[in-house]
N, C-alpha and C. Protein backbone atom coordinates (compact mmCIF):
# COMPACT_ATOMS: atom_id res chain seq x y z
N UNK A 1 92.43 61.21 160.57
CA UNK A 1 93.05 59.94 160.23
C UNK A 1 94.13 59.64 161.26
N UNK A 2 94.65 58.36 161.84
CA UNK A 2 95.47 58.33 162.64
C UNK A 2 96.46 58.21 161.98
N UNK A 3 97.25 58.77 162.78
CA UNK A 3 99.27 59.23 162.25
C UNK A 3 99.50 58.40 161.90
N UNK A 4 99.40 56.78 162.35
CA UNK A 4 100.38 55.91 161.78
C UNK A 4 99.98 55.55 160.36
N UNK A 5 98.59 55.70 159.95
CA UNK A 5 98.57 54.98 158.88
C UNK A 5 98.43 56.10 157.55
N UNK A 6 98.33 57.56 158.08
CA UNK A 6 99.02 58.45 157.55
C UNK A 6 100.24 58.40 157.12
N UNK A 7 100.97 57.98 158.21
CA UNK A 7 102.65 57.84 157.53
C UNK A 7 103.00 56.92 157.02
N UNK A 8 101.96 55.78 157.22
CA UNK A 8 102.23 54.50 156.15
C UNK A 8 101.83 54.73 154.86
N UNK A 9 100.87 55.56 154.64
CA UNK A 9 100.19 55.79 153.31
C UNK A 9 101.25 56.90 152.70
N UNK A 10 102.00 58.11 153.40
CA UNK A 10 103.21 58.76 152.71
C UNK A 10 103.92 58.19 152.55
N UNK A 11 104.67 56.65 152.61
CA UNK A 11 105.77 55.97 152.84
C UNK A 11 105.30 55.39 151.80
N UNK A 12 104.32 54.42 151.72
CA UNK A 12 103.60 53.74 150.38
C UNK A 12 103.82 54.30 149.10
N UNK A 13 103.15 55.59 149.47
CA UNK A 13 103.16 56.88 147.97
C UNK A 13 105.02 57.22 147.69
N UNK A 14 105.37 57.66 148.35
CA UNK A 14 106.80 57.39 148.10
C UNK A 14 107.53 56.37 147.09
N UNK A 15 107.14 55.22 148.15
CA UNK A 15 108.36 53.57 147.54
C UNK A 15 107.32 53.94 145.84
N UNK A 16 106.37 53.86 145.85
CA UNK A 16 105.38 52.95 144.41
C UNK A 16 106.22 54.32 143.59
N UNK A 17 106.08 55.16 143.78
CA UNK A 17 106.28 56.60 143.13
C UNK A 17 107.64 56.49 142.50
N UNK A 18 108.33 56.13 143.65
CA UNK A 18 110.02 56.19 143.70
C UNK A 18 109.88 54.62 142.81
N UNK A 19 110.11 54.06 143.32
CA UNK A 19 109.91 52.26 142.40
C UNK A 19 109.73 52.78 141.14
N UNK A 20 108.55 53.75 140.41
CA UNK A 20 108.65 54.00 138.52
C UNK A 20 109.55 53.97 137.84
N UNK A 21 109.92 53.38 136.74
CA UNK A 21 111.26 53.67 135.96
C UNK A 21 112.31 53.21 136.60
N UNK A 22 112.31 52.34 137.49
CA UNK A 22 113.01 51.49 137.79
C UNK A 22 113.17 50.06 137.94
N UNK A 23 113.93 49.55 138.42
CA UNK A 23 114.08 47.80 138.00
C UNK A 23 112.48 47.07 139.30
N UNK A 24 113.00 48.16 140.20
CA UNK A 24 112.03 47.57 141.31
C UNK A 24 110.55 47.66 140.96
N UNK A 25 109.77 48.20 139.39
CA UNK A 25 108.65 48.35 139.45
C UNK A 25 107.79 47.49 139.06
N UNK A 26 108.20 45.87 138.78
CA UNK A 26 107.68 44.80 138.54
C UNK A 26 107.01 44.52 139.81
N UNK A 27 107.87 44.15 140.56
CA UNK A 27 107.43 44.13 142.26
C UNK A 27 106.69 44.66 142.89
N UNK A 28 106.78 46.00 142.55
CA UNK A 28 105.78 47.36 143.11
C UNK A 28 104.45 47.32 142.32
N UNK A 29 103.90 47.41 141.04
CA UNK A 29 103.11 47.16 140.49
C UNK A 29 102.00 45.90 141.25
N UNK A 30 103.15 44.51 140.92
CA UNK A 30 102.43 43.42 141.37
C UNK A 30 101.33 43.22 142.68
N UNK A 31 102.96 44.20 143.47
CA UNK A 31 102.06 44.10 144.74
C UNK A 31 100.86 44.76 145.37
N UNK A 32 101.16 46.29 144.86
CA UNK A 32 100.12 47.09 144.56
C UNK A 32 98.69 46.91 144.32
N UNK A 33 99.14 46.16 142.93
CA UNK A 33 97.47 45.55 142.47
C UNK A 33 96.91 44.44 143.72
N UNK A 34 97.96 43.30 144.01
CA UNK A 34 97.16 42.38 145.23
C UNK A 34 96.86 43.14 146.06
N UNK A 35 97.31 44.26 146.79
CA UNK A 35 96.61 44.87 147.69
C UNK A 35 95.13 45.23 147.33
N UNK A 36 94.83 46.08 146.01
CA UNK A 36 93.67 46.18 145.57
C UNK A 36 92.52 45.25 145.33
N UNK A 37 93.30 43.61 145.54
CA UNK A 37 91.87 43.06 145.26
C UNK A 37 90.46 42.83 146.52
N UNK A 38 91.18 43.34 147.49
CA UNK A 38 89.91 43.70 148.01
C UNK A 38 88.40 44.73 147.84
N UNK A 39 89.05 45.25 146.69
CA UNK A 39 87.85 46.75 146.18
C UNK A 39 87.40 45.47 145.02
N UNK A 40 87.69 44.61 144.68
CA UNK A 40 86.97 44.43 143.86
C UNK A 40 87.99 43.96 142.71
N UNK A 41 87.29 42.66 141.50
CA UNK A 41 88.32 42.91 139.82
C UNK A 41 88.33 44.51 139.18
N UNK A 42 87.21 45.01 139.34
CA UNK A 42 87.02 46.36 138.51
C UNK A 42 88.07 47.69 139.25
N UNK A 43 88.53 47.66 140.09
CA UNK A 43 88.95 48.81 140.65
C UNK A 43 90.40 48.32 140.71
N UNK A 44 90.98 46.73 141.03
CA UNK A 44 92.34 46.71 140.86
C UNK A 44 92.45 46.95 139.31
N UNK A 45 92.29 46.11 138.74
CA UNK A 45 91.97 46.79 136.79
C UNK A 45 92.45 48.29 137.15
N UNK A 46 91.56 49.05 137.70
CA UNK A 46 91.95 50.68 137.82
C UNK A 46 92.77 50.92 137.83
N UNK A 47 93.35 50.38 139.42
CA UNK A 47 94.52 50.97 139.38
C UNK A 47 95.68 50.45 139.07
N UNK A 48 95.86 49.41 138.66
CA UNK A 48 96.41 48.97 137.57
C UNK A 48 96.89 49.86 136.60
N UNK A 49 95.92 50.05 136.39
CA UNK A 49 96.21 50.91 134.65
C UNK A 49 96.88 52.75 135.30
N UNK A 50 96.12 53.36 136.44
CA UNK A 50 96.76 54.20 137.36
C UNK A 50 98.70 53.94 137.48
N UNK A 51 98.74 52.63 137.59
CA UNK A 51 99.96 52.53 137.99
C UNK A 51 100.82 52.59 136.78
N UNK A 52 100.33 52.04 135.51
CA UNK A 52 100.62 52.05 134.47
C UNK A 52 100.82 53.10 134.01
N UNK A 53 100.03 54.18 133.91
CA UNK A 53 99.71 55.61 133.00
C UNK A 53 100.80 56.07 134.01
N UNK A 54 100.94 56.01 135.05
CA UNK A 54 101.47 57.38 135.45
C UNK A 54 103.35 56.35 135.45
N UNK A 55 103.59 55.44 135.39
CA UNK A 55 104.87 54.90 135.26
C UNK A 55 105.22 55.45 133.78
N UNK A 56 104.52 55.14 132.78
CA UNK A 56 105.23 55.47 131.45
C UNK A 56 104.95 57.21 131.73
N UNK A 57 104.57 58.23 132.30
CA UNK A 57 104.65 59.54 132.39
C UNK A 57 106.06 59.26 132.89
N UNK A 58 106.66 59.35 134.13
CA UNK A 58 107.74 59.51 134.74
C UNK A 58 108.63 58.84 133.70
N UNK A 59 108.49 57.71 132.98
CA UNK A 59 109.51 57.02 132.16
C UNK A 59 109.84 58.19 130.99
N UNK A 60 109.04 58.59 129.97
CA UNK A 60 109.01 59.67 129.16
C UNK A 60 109.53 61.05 129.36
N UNK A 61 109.04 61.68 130.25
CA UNK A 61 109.48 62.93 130.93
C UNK A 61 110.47 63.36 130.90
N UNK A 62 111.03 64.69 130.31
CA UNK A 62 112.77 64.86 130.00
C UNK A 62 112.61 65.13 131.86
N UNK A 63 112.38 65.22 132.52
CA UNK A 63 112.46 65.47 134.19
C UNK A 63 111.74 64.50 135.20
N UNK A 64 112.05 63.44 135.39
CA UNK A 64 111.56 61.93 136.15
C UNK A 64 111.17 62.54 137.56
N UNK A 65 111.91 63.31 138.10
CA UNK A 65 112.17 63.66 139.31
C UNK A 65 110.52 64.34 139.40
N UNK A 66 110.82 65.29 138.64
CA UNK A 66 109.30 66.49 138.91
C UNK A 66 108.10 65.78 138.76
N UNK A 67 108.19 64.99 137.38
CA UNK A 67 106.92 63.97 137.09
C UNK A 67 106.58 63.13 139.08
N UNK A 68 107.69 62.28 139.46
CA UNK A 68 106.90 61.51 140.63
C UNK A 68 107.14 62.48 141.92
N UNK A 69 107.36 64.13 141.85
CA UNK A 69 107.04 64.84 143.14
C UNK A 69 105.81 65.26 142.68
N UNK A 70 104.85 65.31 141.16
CA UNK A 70 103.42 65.49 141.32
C UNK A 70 102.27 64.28 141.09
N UNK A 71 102.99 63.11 140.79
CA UNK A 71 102.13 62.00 141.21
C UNK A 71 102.00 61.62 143.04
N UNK A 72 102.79 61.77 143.38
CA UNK A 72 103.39 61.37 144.71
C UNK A 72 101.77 62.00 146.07
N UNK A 73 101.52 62.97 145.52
CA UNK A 73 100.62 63.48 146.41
C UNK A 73 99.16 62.57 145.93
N UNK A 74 99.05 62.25 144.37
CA UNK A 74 97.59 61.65 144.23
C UNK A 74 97.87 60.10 145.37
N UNK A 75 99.18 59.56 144.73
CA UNK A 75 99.17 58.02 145.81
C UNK A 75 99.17 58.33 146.78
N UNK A 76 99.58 59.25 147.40
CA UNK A 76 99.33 59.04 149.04
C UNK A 76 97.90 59.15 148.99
N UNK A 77 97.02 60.24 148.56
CA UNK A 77 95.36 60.00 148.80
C UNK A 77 94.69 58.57 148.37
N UNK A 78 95.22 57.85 147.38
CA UNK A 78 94.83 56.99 147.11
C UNK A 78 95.03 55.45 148.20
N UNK A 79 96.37 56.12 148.71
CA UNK A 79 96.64 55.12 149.94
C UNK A 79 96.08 54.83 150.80
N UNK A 80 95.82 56.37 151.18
CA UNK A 80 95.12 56.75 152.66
C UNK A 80 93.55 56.62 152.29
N UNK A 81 93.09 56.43 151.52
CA UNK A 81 91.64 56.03 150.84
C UNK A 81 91.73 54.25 151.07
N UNK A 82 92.81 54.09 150.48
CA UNK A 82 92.84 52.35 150.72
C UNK A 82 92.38 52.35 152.30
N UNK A 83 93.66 52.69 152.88
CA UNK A 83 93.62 52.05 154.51
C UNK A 83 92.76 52.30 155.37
N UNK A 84 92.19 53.33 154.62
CA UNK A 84 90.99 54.09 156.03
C UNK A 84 89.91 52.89 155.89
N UNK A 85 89.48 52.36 154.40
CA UNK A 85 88.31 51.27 154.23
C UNK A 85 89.05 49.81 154.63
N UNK A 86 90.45 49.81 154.51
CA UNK A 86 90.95 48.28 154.73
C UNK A 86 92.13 48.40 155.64
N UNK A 87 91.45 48.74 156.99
CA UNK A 87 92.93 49.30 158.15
C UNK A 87 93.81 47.17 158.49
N UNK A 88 93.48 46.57 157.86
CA UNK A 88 93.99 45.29 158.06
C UNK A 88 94.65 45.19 157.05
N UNK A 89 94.86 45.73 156.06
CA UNK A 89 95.69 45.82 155.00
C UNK A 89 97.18 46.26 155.34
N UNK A 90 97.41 47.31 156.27
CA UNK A 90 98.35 47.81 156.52
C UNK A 90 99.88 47.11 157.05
N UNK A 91 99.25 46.06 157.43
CA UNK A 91 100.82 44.88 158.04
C UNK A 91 101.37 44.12 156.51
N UNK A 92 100.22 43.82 155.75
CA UNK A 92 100.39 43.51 153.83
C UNK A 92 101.78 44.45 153.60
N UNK A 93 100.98 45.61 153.50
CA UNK A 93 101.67 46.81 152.87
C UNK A 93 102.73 47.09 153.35
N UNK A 94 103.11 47.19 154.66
CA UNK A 94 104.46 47.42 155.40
C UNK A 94 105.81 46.20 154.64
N UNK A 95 104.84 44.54 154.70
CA UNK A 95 105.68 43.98 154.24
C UNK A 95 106.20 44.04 152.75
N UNK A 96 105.15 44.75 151.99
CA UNK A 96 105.47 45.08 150.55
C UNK A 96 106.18 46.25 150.64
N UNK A 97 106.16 46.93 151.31
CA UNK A 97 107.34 48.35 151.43
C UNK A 97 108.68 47.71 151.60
N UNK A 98 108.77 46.77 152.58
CA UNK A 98 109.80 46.62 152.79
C UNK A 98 110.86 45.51 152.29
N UNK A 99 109.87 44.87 151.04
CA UNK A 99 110.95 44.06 150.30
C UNK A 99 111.20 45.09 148.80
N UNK A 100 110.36 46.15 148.65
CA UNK A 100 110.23 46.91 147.60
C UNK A 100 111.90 48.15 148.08
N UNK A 101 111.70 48.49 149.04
CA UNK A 101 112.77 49.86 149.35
C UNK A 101 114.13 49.59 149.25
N UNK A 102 114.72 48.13 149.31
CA UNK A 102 116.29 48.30 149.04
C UNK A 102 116.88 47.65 147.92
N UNK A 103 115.50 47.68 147.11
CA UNK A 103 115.67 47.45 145.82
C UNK A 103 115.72 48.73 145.07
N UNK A 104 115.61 50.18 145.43
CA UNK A 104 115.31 51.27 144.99
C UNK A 104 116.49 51.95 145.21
N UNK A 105 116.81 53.19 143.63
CA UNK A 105 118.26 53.57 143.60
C UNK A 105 118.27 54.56 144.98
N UNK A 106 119.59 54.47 145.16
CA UNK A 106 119.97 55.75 146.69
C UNK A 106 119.91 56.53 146.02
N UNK A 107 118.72 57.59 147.21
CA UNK A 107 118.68 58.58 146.79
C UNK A 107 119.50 59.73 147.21
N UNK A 108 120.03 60.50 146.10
CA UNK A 108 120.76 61.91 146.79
C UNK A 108 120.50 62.75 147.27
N UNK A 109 120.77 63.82 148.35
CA UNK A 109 120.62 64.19 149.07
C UNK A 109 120.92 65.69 149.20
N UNK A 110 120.27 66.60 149.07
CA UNK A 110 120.67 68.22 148.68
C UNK A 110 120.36 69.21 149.74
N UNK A 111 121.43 69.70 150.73
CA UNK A 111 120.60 70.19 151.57
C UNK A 111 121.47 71.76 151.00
N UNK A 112 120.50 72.96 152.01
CA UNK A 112 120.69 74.23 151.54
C UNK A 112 120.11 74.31 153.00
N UNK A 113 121.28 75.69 153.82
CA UNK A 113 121.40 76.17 155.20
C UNK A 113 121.48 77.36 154.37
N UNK A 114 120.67 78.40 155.00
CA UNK A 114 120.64 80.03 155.34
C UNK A 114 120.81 80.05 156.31
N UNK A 115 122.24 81.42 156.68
CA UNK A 115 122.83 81.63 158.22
C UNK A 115 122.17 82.96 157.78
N UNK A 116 122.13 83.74 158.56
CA UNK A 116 121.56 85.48 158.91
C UNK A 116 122.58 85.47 160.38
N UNK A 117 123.92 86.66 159.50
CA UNK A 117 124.75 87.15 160.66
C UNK A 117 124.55 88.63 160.99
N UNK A 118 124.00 88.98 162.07
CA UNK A 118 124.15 90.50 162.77
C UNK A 118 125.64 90.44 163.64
N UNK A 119 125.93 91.72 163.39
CA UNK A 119 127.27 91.77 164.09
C UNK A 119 128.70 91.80 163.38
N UNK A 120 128.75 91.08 162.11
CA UNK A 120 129.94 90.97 161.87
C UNK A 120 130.13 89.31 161.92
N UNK A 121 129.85 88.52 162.53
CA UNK A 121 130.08 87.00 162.00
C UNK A 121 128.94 86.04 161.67
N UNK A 122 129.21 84.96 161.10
CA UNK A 122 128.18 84.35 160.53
C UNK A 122 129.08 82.90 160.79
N UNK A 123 128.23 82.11 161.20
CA UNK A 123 128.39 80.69 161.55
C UNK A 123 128.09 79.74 160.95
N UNK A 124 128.67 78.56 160.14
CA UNK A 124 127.78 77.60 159.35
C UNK A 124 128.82 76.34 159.68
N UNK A 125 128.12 75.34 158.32
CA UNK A 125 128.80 73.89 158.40
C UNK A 125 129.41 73.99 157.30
N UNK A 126 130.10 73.23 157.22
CA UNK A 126 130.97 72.40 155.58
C UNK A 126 130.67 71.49 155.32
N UNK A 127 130.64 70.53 154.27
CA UNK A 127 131.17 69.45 153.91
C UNK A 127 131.73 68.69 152.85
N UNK A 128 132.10 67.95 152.34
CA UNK A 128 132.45 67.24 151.14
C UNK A 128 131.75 68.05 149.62
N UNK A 129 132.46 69.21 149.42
CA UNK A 129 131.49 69.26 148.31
C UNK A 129 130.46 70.38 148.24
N UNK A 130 130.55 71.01 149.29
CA UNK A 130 129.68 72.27 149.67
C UNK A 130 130.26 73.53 149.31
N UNK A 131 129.48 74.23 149.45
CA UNK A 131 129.88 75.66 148.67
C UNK A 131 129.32 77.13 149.51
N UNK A 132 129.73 78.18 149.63
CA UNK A 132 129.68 79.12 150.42
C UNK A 132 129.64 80.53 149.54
N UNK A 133 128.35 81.32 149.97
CA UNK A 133 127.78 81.93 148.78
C UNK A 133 127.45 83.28 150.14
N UNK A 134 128.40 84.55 150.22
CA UNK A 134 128.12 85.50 151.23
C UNK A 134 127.71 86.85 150.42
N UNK A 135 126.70 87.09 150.96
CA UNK A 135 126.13 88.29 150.63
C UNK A 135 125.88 89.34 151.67
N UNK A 136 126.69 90.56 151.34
CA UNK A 136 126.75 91.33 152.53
C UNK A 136 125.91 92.46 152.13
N UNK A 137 124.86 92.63 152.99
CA UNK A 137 124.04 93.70 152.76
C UNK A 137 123.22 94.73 153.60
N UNK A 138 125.14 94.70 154.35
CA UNK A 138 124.79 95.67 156.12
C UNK A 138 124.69 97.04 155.09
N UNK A 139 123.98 98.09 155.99
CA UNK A 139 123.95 99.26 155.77
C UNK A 139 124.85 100.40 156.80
N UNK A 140 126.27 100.14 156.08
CA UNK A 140 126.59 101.18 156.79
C UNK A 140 126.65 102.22 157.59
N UNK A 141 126.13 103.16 156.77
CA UNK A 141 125.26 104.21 157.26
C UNK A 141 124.83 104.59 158.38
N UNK A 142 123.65 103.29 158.80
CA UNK A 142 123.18 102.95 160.07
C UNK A 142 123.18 101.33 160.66
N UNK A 143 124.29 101.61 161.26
CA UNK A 143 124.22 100.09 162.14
C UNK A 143 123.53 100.09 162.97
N UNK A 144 123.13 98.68 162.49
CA UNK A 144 122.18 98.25 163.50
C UNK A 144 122.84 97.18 165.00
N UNK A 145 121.69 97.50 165.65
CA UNK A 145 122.26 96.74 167.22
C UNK A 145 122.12 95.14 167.29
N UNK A 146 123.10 94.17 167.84
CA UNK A 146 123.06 92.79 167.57
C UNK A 146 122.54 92.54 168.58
N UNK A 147 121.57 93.11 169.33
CA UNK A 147 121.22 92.33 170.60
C UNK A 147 120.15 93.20 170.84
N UNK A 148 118.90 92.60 171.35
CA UNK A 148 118.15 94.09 172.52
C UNK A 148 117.11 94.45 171.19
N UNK A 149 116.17 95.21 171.45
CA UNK A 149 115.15 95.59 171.34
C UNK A 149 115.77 97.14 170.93
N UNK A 150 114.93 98.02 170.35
CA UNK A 150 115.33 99.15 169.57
C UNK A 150 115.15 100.09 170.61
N UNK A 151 116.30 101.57 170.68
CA UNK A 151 116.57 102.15 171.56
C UNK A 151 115.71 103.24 171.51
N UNK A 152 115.48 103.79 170.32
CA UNK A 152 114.40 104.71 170.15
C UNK A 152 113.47 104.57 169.21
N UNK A 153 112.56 105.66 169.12
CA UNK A 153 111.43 105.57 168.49
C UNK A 153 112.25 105.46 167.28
N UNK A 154 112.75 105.81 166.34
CA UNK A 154 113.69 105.84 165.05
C UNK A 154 113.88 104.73 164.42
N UNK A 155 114.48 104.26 165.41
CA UNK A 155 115.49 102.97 165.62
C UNK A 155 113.89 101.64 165.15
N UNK A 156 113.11 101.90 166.31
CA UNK A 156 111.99 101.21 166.12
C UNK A 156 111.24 101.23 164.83
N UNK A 157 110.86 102.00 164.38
CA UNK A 157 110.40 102.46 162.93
C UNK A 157 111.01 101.95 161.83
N UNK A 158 112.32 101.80 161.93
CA UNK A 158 113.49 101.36 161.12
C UNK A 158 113.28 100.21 160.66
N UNK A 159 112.96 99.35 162.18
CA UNK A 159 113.09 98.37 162.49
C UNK A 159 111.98 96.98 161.77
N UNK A 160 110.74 98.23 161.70
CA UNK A 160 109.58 97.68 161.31
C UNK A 160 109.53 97.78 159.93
N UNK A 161 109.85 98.76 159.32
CA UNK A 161 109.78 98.81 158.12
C UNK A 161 110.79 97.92 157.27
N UNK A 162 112.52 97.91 158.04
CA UNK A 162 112.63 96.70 157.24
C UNK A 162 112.14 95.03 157.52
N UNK A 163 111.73 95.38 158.33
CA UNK A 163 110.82 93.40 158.39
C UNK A 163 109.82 93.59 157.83
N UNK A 164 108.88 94.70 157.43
CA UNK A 164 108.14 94.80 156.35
C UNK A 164 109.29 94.34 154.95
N UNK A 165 109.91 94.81 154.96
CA UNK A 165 110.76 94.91 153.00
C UNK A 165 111.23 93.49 152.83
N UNK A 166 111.13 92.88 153.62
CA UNK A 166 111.99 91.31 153.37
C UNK A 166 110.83 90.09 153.45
């Protein structure tokens, strides 16, 4: 399939997904279905009712979030099924993405950095609100070298077995 209309069809599956249970899903629905009337009355009907069933799932759901990260993968196939049979559809759809997306709540944003420090220091970011969680789990015993390739056979063995354990 070509990239672009791959990433138009993940972008599609997204907004319609993201749009559920929200104010923006009058719009999203509507437009949705006009895209479909090229398959036909019987198949926009479909998905229609597709758009329907799976909006009141995410609406119901004590967890909205989880409900449209496992619808999210059927619309993109369903997208990318659209565009591959109707690649002239795709300038439609861009313009329906794009009166649909800043009507949609901001979304928040959660990121999670793992640092791995050899040596004795460990390097990261901060920000507004972030939190710092160190777990030290050098082995005394035998320190290991922060640089370089293993000095002996020992060392090497060591070496392998713990990148086996992790």
């Amino acid at each position: 399939m070509d990239p672009t209309i791959a990433t138009l069809a993940m972008t599609a599956a997204t907004t319609i997904v993201g749009a559920m249970a929200t104010s923006a899903w009058e719009t999203t629905r509507t437009g949705v279905t006009g895209l479909f009337r090229r398959r036909g009355a019987v198949e926009q009907a479909a998905i229609a009712a597709q758009l329907d069933q799976n909006a009141a799932l995410v609406l119901r759901t004590a967890d909205p979030e989880s409900a449209r990260r496992s619808v999210t993968p059927l619309w993109q196939l369903q997208m990318e099924d659209f565009l591959s049979q109707h690649p002239e559809a795709a300038q439609e759809l861009q313009t329906l993405l794009d009166r649909i997306q800043p009507q949609l709540p901001q979304a928040q944003e959660n990121w999670v950095m793992n640092i791995v420090g050899l040596g004795g220091i460990t390097v990261g970011t901060m920000g507004p609100g972030s939190g710092v969680h160190i777990h030290n789990s050098s082995n005394p015993a035998r320190p290991r070298p922060t640089t370089g390739p293993a000095t002996t056979a020992d060392d090497a063995r060591a070496d392998t077995n713990e990148s086996a354990d992790r």
